[in-house]
C-alpha atoms as a PDB file:
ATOM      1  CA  UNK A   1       0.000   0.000   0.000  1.00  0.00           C
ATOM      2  CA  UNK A   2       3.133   2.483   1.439  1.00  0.00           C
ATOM      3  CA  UNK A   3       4.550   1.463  -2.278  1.00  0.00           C
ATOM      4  CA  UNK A   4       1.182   2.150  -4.017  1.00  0.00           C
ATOM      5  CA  UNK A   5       1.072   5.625  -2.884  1.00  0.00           C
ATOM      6  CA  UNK A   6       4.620   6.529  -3.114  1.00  0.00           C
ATOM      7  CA  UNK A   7       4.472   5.402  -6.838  1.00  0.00           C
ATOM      8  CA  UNK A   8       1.743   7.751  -7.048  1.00  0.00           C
ATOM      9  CA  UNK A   9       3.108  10.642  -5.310  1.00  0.00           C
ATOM     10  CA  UNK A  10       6.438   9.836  -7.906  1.00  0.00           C
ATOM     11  CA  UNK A  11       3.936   9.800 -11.160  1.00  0.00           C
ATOM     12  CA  UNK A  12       2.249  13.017  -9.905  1.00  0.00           C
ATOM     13  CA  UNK A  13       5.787  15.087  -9.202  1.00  0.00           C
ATOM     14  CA  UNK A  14       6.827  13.996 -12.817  1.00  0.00           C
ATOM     15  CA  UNK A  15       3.567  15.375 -14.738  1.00  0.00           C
ATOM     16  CA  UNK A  16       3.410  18.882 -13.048  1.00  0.00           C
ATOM     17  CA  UNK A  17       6.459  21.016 -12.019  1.00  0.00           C
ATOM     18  CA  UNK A  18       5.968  23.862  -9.347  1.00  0.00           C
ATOM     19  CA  UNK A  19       8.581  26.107 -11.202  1.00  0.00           C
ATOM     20  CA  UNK A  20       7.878  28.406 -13.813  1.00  0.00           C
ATOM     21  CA  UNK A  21       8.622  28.074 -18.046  1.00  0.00           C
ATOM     22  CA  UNK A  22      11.579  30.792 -17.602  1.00  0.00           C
ATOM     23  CA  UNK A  23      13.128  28.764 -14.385  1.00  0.00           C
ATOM     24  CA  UNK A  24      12.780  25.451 -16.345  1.00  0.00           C
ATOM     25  CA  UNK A  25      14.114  27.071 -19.689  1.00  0.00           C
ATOM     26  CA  UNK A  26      17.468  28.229 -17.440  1.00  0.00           C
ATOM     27  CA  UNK A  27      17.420  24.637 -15.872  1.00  0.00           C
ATOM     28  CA  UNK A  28      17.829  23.046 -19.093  1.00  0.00           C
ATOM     29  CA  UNK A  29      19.945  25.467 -21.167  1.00  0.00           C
ATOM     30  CA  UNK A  30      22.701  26.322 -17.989  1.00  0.00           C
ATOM     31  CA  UNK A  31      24.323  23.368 -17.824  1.00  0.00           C
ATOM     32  CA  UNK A  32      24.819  22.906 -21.855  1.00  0.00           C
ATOM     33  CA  UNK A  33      25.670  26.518 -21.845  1.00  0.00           C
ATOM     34  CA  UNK A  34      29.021  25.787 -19.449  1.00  0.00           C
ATOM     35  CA  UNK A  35      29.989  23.034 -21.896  1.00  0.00           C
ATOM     36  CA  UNK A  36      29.581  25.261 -24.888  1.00  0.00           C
ATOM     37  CA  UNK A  37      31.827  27.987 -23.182  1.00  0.00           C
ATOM     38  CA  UNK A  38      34.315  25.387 -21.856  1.00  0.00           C
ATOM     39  CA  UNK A  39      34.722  23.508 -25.635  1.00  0.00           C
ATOM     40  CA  UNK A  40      35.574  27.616 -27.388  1.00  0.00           C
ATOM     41  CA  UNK A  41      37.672  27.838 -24.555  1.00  0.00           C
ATOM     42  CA  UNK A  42      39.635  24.799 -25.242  1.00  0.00           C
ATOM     43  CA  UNK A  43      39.337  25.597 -29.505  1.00  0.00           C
ATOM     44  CA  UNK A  44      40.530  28.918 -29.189  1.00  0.00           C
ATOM     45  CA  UNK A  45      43.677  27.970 -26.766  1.00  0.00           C
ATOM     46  CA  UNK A  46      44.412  24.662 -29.601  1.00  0.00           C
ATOM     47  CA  UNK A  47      44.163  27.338 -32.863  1.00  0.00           C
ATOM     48  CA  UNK A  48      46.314  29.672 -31.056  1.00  0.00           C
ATOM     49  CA  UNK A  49      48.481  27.437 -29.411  1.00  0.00           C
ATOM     50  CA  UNK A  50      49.213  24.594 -31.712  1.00  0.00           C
ATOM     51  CA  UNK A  51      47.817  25.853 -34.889  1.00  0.00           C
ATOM     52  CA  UNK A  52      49.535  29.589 -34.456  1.00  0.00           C
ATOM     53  CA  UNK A  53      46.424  31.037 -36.045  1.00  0.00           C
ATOM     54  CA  UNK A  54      46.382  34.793 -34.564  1.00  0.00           C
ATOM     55  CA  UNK A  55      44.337  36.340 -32.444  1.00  0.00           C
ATOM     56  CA  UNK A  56      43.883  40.153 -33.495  1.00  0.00           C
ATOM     57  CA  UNK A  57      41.127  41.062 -31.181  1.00  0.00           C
ATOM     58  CA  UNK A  58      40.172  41.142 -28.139  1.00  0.00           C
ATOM     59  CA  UNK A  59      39.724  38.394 -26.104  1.00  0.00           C
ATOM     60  CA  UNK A  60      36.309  39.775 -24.341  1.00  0.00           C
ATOM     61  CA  UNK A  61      34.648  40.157 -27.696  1.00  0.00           C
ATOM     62  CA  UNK A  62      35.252  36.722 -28.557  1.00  0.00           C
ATOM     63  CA  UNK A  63      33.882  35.429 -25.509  1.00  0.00           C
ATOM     64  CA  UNK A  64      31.148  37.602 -26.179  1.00  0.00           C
ATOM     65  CA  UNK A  65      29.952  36.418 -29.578  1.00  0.00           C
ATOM     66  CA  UNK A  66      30.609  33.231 -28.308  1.00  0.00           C
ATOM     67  CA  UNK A  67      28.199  33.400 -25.818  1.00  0.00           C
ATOM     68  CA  UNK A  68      25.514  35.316 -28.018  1.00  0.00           C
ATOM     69  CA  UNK A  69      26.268  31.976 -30.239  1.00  0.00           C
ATOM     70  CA  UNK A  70      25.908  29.964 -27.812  1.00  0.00           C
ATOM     71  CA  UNK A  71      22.568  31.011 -26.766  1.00  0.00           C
ATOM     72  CA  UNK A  72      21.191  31.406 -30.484  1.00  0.00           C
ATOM     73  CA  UNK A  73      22.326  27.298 -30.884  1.00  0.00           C
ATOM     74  CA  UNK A  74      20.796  26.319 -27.767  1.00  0.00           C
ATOM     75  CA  UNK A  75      17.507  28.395 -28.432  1.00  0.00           C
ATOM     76  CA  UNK A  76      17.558  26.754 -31.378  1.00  0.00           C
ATOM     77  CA  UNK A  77      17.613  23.249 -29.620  1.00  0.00           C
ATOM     78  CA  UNK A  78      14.874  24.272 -27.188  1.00  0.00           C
ATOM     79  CA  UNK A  79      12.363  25.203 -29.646  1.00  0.00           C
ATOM     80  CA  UNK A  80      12.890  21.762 -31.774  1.00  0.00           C
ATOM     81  CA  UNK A  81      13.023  19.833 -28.276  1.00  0.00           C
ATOM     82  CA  UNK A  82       9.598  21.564 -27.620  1.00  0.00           C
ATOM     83  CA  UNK A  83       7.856  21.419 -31.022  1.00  0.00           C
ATOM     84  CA  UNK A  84       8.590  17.327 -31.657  1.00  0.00           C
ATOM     85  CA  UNK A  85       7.932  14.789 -29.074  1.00  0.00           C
ATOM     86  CA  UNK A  86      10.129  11.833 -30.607  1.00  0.00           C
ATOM     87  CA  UNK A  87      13.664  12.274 -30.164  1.00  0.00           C
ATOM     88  CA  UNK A  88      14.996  10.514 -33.391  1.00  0.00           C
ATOM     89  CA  UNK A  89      12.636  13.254 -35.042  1.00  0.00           C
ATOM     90  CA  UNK A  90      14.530  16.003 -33.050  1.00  0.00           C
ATOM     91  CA  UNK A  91      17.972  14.880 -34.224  1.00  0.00           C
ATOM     92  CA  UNK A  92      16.479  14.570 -37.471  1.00  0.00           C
ATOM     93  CA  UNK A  93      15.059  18.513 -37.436  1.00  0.00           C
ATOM     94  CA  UNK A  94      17.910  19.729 -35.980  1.00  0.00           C
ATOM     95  CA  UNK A  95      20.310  18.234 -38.365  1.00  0.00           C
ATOM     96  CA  UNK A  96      18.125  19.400 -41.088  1.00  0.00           C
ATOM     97  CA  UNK A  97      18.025  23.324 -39.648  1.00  0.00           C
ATOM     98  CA  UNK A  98      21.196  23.946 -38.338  1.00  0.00           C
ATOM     99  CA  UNK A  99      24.552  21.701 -39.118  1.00  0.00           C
ATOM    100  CA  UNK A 100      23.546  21.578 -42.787  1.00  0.00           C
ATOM    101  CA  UNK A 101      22.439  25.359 -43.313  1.00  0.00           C
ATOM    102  CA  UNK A 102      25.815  26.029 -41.097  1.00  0.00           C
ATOM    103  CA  UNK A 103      27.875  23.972 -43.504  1.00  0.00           C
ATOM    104  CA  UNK A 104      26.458  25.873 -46.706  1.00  0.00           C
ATOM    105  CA  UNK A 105      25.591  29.337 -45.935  1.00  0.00           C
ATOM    106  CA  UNK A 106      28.380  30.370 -42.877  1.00  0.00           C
ATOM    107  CA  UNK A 107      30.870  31.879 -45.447  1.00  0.00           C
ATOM    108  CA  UNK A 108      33.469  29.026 -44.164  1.00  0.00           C
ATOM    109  CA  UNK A 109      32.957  25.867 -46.982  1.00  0.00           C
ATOM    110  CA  UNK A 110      31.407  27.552 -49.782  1.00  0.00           C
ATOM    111  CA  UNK A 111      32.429  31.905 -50.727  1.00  0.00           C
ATOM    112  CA  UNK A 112      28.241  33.242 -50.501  1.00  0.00           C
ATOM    113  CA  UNK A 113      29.474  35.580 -53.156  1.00  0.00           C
ATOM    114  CA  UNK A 114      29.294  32.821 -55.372  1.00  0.00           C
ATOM    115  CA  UNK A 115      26.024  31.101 -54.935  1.00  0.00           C
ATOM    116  CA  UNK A 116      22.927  32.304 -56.884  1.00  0.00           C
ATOM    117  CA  UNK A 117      21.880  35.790 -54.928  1.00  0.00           C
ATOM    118  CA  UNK A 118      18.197  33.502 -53.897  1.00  0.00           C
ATOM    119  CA  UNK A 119      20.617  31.227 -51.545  1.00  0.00           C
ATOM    120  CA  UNK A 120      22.585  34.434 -50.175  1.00  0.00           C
ATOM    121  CA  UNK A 121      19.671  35.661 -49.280  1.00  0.00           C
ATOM    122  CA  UNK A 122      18.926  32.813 -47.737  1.00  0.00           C
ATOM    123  CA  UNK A 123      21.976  32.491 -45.523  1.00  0.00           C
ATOM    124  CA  UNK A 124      21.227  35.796 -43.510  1.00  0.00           C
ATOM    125  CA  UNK A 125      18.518  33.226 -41.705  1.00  0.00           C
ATOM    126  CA  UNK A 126      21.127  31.026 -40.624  1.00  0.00           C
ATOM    127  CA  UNK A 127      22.955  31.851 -37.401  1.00  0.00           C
ATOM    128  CA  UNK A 128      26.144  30.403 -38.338  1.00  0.00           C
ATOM    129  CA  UNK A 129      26.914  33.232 -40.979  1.00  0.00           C
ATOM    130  CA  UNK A 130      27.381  35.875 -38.432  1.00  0.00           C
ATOM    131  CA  UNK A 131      29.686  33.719 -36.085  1.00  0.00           C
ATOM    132  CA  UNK A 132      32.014  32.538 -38.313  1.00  0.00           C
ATOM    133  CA  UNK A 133      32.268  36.791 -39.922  1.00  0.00           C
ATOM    134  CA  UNK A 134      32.891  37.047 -36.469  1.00  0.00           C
ATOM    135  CA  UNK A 135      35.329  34.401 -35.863  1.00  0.00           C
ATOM    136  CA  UNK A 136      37.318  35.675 -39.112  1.00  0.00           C
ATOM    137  CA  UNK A 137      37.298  39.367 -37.848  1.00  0.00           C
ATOM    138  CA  UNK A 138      38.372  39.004 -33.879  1.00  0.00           C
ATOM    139  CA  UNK A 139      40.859  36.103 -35.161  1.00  0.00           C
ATOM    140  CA  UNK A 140      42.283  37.621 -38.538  1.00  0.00           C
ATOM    141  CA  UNK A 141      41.760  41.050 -38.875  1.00  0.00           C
ATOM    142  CA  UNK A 142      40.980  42.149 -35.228  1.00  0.00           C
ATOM    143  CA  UNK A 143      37.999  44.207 -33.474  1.00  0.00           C
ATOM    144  CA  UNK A 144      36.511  46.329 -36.311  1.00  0.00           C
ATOM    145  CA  UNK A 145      33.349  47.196 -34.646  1.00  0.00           C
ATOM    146  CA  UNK A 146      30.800  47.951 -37.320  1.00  0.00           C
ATOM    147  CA  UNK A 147      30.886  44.222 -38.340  1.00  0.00           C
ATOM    148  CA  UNK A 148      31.133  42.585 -34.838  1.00  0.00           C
ATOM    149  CA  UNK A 149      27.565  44.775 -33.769  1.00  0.00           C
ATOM    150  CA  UNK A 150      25.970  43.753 -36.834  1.00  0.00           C
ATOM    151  CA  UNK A 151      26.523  40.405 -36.064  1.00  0.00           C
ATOM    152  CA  UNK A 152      25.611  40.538 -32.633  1.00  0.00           C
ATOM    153  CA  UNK A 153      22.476  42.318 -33.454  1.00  0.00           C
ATOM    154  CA  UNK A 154      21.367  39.789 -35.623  1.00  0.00           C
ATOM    155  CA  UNK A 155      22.592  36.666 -33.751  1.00  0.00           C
ATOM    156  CA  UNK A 156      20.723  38.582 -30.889  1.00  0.00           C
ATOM    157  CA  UNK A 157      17.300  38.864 -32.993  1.00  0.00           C
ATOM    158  CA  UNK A 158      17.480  35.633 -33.840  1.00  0.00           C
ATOM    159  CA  UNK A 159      18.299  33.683 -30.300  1.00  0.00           C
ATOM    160  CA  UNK A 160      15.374  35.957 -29.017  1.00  0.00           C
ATOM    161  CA  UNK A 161      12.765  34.737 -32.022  1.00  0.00           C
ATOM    162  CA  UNK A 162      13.962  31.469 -31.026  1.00  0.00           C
ATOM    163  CA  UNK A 163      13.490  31.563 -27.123  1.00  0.00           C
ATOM    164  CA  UNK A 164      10.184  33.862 -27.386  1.00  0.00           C
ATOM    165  CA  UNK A 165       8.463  31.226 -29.327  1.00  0.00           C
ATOM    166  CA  UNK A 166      10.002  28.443 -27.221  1.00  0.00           C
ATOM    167  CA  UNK A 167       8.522  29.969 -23.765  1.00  0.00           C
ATOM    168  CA  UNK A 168       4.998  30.331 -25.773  1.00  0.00           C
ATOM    169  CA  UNK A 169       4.808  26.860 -26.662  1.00  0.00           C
ATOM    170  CA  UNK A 170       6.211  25.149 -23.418  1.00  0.00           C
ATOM    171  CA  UNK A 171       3.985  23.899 -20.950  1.00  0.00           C
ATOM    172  CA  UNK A 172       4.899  22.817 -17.010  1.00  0.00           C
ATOM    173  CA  UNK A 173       2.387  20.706 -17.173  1.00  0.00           C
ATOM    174  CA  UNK A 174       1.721  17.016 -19.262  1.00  0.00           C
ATOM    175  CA  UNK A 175      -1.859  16.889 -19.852  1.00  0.00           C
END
C-alpha cells in the first residue's frame, strides 16, 4: 500500500512542475551553456596554441559572440526539443536546420558571393553566418566594430525569435 502511494506521489511530481517556463528554460539550457563555453575555450587555446592562427582582437569580444552563439544554438535546440515529441525526429530537425544550413551558408565551406543571390539571401537566416564573420574578424583582422555589432544584433534577434516562441509553446504541465 506504502509502495502504491509513493508510486503515485512519484507519477504526480513527474507530470506537473511547481517552477515556472523561464526557471525550467534556465534549468535546461545552464548546464549545456558551461559546456559550450568550456569547448571555445579549449578551440581557441588549440588554434592559437598549436595551430599559431592569430588572435587580433580582443579576447572579451570573442567570448562575447561566443556566448551570443551559444545562446542562439541552444535556443535553437529548445524550440525543436519543444515542437517534436520523438527524439529521433529532433535529431532529425535539428540536423536538417542547423549543421547543414551552417555547412552551406556560414561563409566558411562555400564563398556566398558565389552562390545564386536567392541562396545568399537565404543564408542571412542562418545563425552560423554571423559567427564565423565574427570568428574571421576578432581572429584575422581584429575588433573592427561595425561588423562585430551587426553580427551581434542579428545573432541577438534571432536567439530571441527562437526563445520567445520556445517559452509560448512550453507547458509545465503534461496533460
Amino acid at each position: 500500500m506504502l509502495l502504491l502511494r509513493l508510486g503515485r506521489l512519484a507519477l504526480g511530481a513527474s507530470r506537473a512542475s511547481p517552477i515556472n517556463v523561464t526557471e525550467l528554460l534556465i534549468g535546461k539550457l545552464t548546464p549545456y551553456f558551461i559546456l559550450g563555453m568550456g569547448s571555445m575555450g579549449l578551440s581557441t587555446l588549440l588554434a592559437v596554441i598549436v595551430f599559431d592562427v592569430p588572435l587580433r582582437g580582443s579576447l572579451f569580444v570573442l567570448v562575447g559572440i561566443s556566448a551570443i552563439y551559444m545562446l542562439t544554438s541552444l535556443g535553437q535546440g529548445l524550440l525543436i526539443s519543444t515542437l517534436t515529441r520523438n527524439q529521433l525526429v529532433a535529431a532529425q530537425i535539428a540536423i536538417l536546420s542547423s549543421f547543414l544550413p551552417a555547412f552551406y551558408f556560414s561563409n566558411f565551406v562555400f564563398e556566398l558571393e558565389s552562390m545564386p543571390i536567392v541562396l545568399q539571401w537565404v543564408s542571412y537566416a542562418v545563425p552560423a553566418r554571423y559567427f564565423v564573420s565574427s570568428l574571421q574578424t576578432v581572429f584575422l583582422a581584429g575588433d573592427i566594430t561595425s561588423i562585430l555589432l551587426f553580427n551581434a544584433a542579428a545573432l541577438s534577434a534571432i536567439a530571441a525569435a527562437f526563445f520567445a516562441i520556445t517559452l509560448l509553446r512550453t507547458r509545465t504541465r503534461l496533460d
